[in-house]
C-alpha atoms as a PDB file:
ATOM      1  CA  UNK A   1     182.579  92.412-132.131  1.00  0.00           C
ATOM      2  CA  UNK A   2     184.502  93.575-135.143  1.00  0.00           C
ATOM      3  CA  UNK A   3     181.968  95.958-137.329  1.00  0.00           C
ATOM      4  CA  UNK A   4     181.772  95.103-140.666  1.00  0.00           C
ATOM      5  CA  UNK A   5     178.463  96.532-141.301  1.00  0.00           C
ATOM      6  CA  UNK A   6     179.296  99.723-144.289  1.00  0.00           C
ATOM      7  CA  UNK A   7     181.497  99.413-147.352  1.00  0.00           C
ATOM      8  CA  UNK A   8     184.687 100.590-145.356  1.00  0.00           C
ATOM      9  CA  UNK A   9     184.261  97.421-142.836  1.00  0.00           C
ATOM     10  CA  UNK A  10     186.316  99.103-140.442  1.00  0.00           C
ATOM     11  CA  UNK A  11     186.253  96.248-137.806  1.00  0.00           C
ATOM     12  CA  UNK A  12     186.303  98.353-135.204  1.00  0.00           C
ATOM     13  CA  UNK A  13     184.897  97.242-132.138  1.00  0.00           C
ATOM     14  CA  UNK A  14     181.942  99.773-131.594  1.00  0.00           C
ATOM     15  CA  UNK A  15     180.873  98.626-128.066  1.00  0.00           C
ATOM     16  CA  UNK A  16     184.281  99.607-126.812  1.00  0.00           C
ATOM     17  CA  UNK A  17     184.746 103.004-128.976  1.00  0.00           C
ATOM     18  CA  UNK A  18     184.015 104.433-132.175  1.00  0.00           C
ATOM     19  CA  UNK A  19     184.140 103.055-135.912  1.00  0.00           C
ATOM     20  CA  UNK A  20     185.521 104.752-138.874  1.00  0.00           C
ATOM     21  CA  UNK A  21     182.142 106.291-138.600  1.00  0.00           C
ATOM     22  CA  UNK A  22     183.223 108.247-135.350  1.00  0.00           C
ATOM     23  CA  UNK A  23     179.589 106.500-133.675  1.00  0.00           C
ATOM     24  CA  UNK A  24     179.384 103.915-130.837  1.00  0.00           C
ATOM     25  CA  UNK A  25     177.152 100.977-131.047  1.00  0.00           C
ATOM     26  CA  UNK A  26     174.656 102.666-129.297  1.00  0.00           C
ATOM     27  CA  UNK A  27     172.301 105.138-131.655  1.00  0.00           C
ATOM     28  CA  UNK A  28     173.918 108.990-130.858  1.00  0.00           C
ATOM     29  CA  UNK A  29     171.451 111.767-132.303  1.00  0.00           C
ATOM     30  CA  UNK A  30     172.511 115.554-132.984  1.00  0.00           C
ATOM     31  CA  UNK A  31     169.441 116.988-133.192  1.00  0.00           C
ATOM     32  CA  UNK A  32     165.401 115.142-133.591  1.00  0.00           C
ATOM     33  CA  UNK A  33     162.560 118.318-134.526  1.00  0.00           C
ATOM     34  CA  UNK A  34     160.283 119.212-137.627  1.00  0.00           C
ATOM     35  CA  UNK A  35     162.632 120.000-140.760  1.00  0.00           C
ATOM     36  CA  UNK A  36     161.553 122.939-142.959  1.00  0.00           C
ATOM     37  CA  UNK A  37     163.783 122.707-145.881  1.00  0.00           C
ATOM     38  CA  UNK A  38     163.287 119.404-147.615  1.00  0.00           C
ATOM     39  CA  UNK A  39     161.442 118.983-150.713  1.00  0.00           C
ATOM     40  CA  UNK A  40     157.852 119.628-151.450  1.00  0.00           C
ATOM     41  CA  UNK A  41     156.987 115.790-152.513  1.00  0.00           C
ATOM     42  CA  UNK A  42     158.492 114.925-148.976  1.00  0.00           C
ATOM     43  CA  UNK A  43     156.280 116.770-146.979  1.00  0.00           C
ATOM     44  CA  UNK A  44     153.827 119.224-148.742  1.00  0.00           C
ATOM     45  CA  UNK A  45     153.138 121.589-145.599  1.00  0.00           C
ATOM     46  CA  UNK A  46     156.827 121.244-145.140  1.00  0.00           C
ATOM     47  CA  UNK A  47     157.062 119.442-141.788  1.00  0.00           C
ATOM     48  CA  UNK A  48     159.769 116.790-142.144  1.00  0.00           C
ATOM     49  CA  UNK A  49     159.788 114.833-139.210  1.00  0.00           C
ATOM     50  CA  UNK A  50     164.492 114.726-139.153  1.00  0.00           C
ATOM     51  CA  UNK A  51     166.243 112.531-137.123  1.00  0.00           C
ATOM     52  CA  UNK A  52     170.230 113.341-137.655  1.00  0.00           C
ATOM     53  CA  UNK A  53     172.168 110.692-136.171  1.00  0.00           C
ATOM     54  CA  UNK A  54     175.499 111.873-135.183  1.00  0.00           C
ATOM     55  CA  UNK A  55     178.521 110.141-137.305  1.00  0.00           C
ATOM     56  CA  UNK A  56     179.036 109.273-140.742  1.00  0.00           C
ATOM     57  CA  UNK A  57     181.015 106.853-142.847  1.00  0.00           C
ATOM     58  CA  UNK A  58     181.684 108.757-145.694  1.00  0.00           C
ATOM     59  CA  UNK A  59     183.098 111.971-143.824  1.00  0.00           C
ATOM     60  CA  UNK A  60     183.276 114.560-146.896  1.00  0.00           C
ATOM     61  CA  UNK A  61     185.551 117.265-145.956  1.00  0.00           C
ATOM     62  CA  UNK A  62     183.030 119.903-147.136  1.00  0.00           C
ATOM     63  CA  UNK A  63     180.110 118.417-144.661  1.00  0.00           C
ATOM     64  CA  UNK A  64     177.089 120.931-143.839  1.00  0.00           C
ATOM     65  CA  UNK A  65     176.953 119.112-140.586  1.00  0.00           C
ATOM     66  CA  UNK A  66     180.618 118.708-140.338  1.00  0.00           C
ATOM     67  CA  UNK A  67     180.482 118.306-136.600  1.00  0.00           C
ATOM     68  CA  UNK A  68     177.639 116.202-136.754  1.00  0.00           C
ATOM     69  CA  UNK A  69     179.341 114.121-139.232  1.00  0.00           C
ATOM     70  CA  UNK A  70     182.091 113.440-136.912  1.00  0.00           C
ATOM     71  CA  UNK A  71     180.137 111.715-134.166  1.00  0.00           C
ATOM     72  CA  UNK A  72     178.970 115.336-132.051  1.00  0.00           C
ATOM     73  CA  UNK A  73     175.731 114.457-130.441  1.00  0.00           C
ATOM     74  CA  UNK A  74     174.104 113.462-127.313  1.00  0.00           C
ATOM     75  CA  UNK A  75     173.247 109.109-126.273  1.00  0.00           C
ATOM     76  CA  UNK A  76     169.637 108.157-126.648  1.00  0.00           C
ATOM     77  CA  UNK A  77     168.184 104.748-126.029  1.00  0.00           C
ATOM     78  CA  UNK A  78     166.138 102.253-128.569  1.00  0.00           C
ATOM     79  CA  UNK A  79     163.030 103.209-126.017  1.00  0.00           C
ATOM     80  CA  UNK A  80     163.695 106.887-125.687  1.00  0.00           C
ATOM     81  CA  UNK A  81     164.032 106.921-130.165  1.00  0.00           C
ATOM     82  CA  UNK A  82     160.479 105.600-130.565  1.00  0.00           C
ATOM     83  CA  UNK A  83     159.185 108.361-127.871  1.00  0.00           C
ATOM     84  CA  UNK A  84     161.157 110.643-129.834  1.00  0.00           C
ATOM     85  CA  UNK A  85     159.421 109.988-133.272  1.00  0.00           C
ATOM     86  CA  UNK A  86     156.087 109.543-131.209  1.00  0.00           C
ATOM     87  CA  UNK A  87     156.158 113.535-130.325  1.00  0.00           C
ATOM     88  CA  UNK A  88     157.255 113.891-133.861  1.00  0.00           C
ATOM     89  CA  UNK A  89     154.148 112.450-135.329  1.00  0.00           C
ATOM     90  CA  UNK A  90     151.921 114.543-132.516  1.00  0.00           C
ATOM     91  CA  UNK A  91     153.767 118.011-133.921  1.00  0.00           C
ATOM     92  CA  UNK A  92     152.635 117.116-137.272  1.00  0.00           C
ATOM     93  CA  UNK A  93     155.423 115.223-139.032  1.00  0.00           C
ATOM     94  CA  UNK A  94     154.695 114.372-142.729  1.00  0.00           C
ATOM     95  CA  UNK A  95     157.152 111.951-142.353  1.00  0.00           C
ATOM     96  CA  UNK A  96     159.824 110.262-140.130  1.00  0.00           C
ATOM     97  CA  UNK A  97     163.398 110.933-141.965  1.00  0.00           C
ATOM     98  CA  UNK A  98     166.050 108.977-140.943  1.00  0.00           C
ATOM     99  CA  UNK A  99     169.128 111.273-141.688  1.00  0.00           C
ATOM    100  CA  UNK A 100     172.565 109.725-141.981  1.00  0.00           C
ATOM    101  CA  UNK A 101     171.307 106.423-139.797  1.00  0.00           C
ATOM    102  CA  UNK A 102     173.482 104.097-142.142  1.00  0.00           C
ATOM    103  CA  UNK A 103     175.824 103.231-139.283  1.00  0.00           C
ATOM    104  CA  UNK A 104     172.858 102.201-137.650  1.00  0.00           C
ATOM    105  CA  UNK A 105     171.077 100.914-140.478  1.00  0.00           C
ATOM    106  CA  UNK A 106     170.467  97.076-138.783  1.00  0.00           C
ATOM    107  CA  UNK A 107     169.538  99.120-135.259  1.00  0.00           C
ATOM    108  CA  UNK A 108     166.690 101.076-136.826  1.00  0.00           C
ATOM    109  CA  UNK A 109     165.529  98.080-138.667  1.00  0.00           C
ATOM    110  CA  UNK A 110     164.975  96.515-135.566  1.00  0.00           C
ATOM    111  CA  UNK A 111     163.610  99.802-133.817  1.00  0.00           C
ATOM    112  CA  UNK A 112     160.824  99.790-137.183  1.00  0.00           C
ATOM    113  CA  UNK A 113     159.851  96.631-136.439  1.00  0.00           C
ATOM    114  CA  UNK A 114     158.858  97.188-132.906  1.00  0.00           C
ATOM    115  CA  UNK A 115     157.340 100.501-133.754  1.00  0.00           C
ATOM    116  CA  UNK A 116     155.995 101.657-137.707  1.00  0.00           C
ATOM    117  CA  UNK A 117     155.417 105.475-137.544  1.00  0.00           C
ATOM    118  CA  UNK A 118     151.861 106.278-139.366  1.00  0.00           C
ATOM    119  CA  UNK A 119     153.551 107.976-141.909  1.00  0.00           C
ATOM    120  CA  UNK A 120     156.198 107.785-144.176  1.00  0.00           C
ATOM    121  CA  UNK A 121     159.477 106.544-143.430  1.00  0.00           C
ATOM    122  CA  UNK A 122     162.253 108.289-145.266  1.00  0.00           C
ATOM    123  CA  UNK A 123     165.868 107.127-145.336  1.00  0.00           C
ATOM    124  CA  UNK A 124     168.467 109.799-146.649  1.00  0.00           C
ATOM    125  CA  UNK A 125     171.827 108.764-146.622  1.00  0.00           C
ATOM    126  CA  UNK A 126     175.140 109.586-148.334  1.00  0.00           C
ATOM    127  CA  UNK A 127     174.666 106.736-151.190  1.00  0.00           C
ATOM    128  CA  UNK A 128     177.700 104.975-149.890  1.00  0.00           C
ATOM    129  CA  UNK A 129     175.834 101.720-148.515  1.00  0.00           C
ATOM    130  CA  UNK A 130     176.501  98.104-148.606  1.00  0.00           C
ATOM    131  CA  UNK A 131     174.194  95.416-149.835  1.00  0.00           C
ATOM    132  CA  UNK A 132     173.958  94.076-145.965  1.00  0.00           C
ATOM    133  CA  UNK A 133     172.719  97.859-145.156  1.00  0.00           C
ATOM    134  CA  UNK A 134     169.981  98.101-147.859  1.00  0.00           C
ATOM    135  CA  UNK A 135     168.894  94.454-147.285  1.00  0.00           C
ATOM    136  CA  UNK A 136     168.495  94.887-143.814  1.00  0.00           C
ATOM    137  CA  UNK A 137     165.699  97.852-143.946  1.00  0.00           C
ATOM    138  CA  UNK A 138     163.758  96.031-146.787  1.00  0.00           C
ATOM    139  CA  UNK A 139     159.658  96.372-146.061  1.00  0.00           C
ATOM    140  CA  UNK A 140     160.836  99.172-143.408  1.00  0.00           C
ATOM    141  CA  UNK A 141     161.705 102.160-145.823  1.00  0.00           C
ATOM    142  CA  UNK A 142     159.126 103.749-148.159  1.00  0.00           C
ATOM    143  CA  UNK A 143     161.060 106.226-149.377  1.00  0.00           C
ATOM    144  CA  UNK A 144     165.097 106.407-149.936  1.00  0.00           C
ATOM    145  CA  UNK A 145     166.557 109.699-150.462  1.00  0.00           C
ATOM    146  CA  UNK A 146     170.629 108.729-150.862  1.00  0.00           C
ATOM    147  CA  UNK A 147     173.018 111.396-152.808  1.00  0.00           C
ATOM    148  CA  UNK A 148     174.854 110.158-155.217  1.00  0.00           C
ATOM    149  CA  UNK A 149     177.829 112.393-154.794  1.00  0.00           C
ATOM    150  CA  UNK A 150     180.506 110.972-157.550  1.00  0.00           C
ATOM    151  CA  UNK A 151     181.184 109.772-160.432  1.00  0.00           C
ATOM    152  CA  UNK A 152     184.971 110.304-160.358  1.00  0.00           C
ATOM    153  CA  UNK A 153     187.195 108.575-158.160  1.00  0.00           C
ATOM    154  CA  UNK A 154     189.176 110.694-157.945  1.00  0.00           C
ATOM    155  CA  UNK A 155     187.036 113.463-156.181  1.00  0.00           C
ATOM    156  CA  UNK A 156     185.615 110.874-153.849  1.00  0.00           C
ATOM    157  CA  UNK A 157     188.840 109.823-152.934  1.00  0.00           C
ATOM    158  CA  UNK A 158     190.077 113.160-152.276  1.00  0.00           C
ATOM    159  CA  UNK A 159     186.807 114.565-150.354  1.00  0.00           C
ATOM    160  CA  UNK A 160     185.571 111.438-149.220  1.00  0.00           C
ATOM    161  CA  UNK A 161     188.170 108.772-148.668  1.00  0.00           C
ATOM    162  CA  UNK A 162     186.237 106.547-150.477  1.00  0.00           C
ATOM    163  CA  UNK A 163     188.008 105.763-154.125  1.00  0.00           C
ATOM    164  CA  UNK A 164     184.744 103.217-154.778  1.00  0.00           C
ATOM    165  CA  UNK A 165     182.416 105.486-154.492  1.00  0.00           C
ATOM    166  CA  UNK A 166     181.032 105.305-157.773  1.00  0.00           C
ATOM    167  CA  UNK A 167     180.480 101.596-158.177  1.00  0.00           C
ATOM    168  CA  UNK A 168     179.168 101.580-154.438  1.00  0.00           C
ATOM    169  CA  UNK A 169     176.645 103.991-155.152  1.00  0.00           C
ATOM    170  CA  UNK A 170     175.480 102.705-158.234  1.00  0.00           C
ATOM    171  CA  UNK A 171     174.778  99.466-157.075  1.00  0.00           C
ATOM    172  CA  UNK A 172     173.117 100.667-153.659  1.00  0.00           C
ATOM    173  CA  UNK A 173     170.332 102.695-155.204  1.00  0.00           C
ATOM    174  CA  UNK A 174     169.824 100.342-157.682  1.00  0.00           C
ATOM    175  CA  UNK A 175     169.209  97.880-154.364  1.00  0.00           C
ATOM    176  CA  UNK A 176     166.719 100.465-153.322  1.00  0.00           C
ATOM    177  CA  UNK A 177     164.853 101.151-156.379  1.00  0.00           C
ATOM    178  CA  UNK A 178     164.547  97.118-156.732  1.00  0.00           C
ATOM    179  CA  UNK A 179     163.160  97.470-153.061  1.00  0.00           C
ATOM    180  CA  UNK A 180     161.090 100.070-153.317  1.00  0.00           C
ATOM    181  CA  UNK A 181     159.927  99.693-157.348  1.00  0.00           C
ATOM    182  CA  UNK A 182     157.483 102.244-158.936  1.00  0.00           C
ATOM    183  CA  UNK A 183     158.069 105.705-157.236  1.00  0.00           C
ATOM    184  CA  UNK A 184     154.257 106.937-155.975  1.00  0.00           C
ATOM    185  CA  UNK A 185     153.203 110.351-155.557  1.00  0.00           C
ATOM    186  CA  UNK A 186     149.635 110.982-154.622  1.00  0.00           C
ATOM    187  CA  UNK A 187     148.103 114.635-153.812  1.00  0.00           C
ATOM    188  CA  UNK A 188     151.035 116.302-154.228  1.00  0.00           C
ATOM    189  CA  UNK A 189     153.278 113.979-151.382  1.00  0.00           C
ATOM    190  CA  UNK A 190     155.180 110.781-152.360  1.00  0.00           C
ATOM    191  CA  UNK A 191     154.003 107.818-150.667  1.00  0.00           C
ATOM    192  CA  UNK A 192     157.225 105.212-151.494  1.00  0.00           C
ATOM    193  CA  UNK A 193     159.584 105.092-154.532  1.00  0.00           C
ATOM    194  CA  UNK A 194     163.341 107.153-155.046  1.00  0.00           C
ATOM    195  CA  UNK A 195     164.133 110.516-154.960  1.00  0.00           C
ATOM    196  CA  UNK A 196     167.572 110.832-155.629  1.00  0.00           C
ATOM    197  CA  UNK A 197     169.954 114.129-154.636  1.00  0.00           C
ATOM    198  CA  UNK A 198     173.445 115.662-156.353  1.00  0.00           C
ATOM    199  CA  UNK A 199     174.827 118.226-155.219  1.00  0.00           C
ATOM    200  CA  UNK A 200     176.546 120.354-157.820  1.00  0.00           C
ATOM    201  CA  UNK A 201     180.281 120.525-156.704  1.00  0.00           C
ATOM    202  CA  UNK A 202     182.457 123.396-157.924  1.00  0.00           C
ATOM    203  CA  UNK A 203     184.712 123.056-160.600  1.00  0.00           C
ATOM    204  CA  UNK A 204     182.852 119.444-161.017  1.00  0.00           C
ATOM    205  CA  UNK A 205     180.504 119.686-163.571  1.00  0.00           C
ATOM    206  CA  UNK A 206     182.014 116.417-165.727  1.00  0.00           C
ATOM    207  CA  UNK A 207     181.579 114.520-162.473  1.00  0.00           C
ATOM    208  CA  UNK A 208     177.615 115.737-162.057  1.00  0.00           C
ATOM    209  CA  UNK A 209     177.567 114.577-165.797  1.00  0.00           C
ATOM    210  CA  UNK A 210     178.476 111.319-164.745  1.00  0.00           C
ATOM    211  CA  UNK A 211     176.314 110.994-161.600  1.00  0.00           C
ATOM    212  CA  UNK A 212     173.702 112.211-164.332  1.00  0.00           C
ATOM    213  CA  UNK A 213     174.344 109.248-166.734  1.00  0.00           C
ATOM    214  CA  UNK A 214     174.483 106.746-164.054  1.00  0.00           C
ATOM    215  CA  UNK A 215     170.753 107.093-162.702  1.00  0.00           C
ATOM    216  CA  UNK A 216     169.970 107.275-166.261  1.00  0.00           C
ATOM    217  CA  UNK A 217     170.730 103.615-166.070  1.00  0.00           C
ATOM    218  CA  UNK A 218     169.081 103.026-162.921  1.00  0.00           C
ATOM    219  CA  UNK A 219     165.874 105.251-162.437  1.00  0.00           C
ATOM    220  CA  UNK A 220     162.674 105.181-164.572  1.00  0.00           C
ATOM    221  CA  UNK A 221     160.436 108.161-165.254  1.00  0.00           C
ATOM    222  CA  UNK A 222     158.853 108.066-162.253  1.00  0.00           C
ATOM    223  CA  UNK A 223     161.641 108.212-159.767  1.00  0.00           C
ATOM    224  CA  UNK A 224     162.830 111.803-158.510  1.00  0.00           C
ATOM    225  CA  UNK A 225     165.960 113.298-159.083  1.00  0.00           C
ATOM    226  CA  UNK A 226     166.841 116.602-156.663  1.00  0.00           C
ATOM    227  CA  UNK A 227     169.711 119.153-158.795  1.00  0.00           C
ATOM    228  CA  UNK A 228     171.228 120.813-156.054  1.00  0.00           C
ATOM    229  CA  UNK A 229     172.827 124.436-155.989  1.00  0.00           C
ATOM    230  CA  UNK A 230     173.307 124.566-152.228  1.00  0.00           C
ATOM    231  CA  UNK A 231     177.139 123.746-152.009  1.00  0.00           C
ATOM    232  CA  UNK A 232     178.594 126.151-149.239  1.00  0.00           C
ATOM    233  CA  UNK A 233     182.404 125.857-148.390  1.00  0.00           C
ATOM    234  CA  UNK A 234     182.376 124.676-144.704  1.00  0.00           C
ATOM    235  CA  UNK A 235     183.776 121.981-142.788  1.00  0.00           C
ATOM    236  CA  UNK A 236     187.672 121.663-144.140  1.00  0.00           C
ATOM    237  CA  UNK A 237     186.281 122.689-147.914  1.00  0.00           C
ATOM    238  CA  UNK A 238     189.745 125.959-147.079  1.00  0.00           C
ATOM    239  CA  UNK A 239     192.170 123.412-147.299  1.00  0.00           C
ATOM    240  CA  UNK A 240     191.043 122.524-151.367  1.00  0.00           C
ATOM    241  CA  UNK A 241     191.119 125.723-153.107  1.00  0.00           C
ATOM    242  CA  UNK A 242     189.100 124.017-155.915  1.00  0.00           C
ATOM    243  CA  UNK A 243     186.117 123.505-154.002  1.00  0.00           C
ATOM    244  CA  UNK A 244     186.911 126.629-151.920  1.00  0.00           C
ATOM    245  CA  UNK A 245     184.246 129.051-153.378  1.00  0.00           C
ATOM    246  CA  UNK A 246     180.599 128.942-154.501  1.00  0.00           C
ATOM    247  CA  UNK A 247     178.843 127.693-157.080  1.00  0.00           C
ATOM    248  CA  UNK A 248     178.664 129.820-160.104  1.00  0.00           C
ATOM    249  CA  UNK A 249     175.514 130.077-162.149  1.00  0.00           C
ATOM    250  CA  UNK A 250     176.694 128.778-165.393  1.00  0.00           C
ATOM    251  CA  UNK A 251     177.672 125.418-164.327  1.00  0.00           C
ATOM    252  CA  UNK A 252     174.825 125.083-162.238  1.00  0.00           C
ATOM    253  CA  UNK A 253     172.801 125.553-166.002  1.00  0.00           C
ATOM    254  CA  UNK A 254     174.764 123.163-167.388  1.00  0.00           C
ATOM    255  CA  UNK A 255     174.130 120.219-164.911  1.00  0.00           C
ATOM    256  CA  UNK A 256     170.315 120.953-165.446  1.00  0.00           C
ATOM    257  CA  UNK A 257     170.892 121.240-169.166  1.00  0.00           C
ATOM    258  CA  UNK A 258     172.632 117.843-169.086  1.00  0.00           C
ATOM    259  CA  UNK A 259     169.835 116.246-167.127  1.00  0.00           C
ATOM    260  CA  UNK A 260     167.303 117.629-169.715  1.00  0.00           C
ATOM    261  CA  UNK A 261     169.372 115.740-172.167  1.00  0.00           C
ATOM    262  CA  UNK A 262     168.843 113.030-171.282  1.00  0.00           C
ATOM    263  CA  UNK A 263     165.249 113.143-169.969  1.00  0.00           C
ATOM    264  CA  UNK A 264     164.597 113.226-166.544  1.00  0.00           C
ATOM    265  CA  UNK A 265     160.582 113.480-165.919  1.00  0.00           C
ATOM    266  CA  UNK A 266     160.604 114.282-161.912  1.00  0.00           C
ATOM    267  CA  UNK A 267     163.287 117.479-161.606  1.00  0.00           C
ATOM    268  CA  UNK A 268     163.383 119.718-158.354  1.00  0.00           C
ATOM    269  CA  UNK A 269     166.156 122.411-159.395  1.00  0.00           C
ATOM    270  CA  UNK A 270     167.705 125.204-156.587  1.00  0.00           C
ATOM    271  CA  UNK A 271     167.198 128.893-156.790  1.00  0.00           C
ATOM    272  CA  UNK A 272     171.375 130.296-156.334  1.00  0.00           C
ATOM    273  CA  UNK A 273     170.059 132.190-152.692  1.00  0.00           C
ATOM    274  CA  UNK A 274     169.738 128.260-151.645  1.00  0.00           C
ATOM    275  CA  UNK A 275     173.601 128.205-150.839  1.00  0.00           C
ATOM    276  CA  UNK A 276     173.126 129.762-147.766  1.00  0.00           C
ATOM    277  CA  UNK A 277     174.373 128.633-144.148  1.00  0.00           C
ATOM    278  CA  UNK A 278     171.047 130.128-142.429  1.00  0.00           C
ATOM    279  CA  UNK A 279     169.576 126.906-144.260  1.00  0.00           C
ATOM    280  CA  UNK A 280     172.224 124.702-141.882  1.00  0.00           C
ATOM    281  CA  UNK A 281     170.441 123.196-138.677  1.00  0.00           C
ATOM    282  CA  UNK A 282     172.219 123.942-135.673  1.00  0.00           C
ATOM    283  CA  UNK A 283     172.319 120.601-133.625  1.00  0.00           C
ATOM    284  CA  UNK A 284     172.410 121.962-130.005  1.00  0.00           C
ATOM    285  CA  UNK A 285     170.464 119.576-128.120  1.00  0.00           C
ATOM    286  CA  UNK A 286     166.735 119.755-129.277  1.00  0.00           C
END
């Protein structure tokens, strides 16, 4: 069966091999423990409960997880999943965050209906999503935490292969805040609603400007927005000299300056020591 299932529609057959997305049919995980570096809102005693699938279909050549990205990671079965987030729940979770499940976005659907963890379900994701993605998880998500990496083409063509980017993204969150509506936060911990990422990309400061403008468009007050400073060059990130190097200070200020501008309520800004790898996950098998 030819997989048509992201924006790319690869039509690869993923019961025989791997998609654009370098995953199988089958759901592949790199790594499934409590997660210690998300946002306060998320999870206020900062126990995320992460799944990271293994693959992606956006790819960027600077990936934190760049072999996770690629499709590195170990089989587990629908059955095996649920005991998974089970344990999760028992160590504490404060949520269950999907982590780069889009390629398996109809798969967990269908794993959330047979099983609804007792707390929050999170879905972060790269932003690049189809209607037929978002649809399919509607009632099953509480919270969606997508990046919204670009609004050039041009960079997202040259980091991410992905030219429509912009207009993809754009109209995918907007399918999740219409999902999801009024963004609720309640002692401290967000119960459903958007919180959206951007990660500041060197050298790219009229493209966070854009990504800036866009949610203007699409959010409300109450919705989240996450300024990130992290950017580290891994992955490929040598072969582009421009993106080759660390943030430096003063365009981080003037991404957060921008989004002052124009008004954003809900802000979590990045100290610089943030762009550190000892903040990566190592996905050996745990």
């Amino acid at each position: 069966m030819k997989c048509t299932l992201c924006p790319r529609a690869c039509g690869a057959d993923r019961s025989k091999g791997r998609g654009y997305c370098g995953a199988p049919d089958g759901f592949v995980i790199g790594r499934a423990a409590l997660h210690f570096w998300e946002e306060p809102v998320l999870a206020p005693n900062g126990k995320s409960g992460a799944v990271f699938f293994a693959g992606c279909q956006l790819g960027c050549v600077y990936c934190q997880n760049y072999g996770l990205s690629r499709g590195e990671g170990y089989p587990v079965t629908e059955d095996g999943l649920i005991d998974t987030i089970k344990k999760l729940e028992d160590e504490g979770a404060e949520n269950i965050e999907f982590v780069t499940g889009s390629h398996y976005a109809e798969k967990v659907a269908a794993l959330l209906r047979r099983y609804r963890p007792s707390v929050p379900t999170v879905w972060n994701c790269g932003g690049y999503e189809s209607e037929r993605q978002i649809a399919a998880l509607d009632g099953l998500i509480d919270v969606y935490m997508p990046d919204f990496k670009y609004s050039d083409p041009a960079a997202a063509a040259a980091y991410s292969n992905a030219p429509d980017y912009p207009e993809v993204a754009k109209a995918a969150i907007a399918a999740m805040k219409k999902q999801v509506g009024t963004t609720v936060v309640e002692n401290g911990k967000i119960k459903k609603g958007l919180l959206v990422r951007h990660l500041v990309l060197p050298g790219a400061v009229r493209n966070t400007f854009g990504v800036l403008d866009a949610l203007a468009e699409i959010t409300d007050g109450t919705d989240i927005l996450s300024l990130m400073s992290q950017y580290v060059p891994y992955g490929r990130a040598a072969e582009y000299p421009e993106i080759n190097r660390r943030l430096r200070p003063l365009e981080y200020k003037a991404a957060v300056a921008h989004a002052v501008r124009l008004g954003f309520a809900n802000v979590y800004v990045q100290e610089s020591s943030s762009a550190d790898e000892a903040y990566i996950p190592e996905f050996a098998r745990s």
